[in-house]
Every structure is written in C-alpha cells, then in structure tokens.
Protein backbone atom coordinates (compact mmCIF):
# COMPACT_ATOMS: atom_id res chain seq x y z
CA UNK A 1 -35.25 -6.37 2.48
CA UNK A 2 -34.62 -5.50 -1.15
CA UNK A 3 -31.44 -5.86 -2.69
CA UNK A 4 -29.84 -3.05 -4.91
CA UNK A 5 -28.20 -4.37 -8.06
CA UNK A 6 -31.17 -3.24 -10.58
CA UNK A 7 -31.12 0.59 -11.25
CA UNK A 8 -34.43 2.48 -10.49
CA UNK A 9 -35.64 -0.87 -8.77
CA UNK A 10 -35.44 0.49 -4.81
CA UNK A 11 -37.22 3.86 -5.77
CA UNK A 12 -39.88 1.73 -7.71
CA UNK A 13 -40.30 -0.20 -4.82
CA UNK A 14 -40.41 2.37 -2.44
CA UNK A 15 -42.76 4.40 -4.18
CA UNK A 16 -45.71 1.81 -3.47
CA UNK A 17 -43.75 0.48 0.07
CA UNK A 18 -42.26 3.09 1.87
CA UNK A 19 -41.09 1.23 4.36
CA UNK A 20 -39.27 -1.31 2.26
CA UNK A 21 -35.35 -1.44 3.44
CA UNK A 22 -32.94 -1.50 0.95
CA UNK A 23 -29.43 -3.21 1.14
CA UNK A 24 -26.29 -3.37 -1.39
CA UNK A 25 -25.49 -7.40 -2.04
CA UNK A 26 -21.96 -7.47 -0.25
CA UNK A 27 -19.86 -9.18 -2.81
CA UNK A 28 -20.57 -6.35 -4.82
CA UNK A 29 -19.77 -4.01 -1.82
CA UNK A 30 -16.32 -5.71 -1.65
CA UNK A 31 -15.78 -5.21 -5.42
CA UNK A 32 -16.34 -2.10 -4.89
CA UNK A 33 -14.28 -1.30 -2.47
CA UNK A 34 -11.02 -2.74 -4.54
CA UNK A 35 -10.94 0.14 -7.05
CA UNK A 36 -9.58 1.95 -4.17
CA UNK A 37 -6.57 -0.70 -3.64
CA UNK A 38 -3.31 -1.39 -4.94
CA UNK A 39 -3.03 -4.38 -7.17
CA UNK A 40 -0.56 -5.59 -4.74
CA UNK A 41 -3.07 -5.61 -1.96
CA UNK A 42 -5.87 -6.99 -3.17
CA UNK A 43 -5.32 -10.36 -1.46
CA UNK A 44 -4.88 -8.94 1.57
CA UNK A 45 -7.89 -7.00 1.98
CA UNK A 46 -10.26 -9.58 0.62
CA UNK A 47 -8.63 -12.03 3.44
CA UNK A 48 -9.49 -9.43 5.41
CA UNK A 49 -12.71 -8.57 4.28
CA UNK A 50 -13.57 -12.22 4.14
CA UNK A 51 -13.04 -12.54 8.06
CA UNK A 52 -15.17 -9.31 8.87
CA UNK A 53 -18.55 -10.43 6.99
CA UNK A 54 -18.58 -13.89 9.04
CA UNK A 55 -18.64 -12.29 12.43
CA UNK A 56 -20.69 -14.17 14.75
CA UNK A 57 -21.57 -10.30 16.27
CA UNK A 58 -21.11 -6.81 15.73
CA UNK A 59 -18.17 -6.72 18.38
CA UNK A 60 -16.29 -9.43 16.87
CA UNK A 61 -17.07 -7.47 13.43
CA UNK A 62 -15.74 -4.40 15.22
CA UNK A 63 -12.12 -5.73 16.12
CA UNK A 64 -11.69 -7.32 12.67
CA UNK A 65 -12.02 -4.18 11.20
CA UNK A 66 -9.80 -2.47 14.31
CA UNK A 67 -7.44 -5.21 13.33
CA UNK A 68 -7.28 -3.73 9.74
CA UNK A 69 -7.27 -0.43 10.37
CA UNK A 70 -4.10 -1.02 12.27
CA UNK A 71 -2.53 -3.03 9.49
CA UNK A 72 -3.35 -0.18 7.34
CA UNK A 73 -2.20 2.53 8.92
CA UNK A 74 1.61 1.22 9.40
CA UNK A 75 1.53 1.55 5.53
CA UNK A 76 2.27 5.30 3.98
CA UNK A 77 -0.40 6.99 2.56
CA UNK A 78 -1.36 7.01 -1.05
CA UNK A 79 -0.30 10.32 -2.84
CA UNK A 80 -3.67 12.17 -3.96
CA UNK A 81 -4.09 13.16 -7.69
C-alpha cells in the first residue's frame, strides 16, 4: 500500500508497479471532509468520525455511520449556492 499525500507519486509508482494499491492517509480524509461542515458542527462529526475509523469490523463500521446518517438527517438541509 502506498499512501497519497505527494502529487504525481501514485502514478510514478504505478507506472513501474501496476499492481501497487493506493490509499488516502485518513486524517487527511477527515480534513477533508470538514470543508463541507458548519463551523458549529465540526465537533460533532469528528466525535463521530473518530468512533467509525476504530471499528473492530466492517459491520460495527456500518452502524456508526447508520448512526450518523440518522443524526444528520433530523437536521434541515443546507441551501445550495
């Protein structure tokens, strides 16, 4: 597995290993994912977020994120621009 944080680093890779798998570092995932949150809620989903990644299995992984889903979903939707 090769992580992705250098630019033009996977394709380098690839191009001599084609087989090599390539995976985005999950901190920077999560960062990532808080440009599309509210200020307010940023504490929130990380908690959240920070129970997901630790799942012993993909079904415990699977109602943490259920779990969130719900939580979001009581909330009104963000007007589009």
């Amino acid at each position: 597995m090769l992580p992705v944080q250098i630019k033009g680093l996977p394709e380098a890779v690839n191009a001599v290993f084609p087989k090599t798998l390539t995976q985005p570092c999950i901190v920077h995932l999560a960062r990532a994912s808080l440009l599309y949150v509210s200020s307010t809620d940023v504490k929130g989903v990380m908690a959240t977020l920070k129970r997901i990644h630790p799942s012993a299995t993909a079904e415990e992984a699977e109602r943490e994120l259920d779990a969130f889903e719900a939580a979001r979903i009581s909330r009104p939707p963000l007007p589009t621009i």
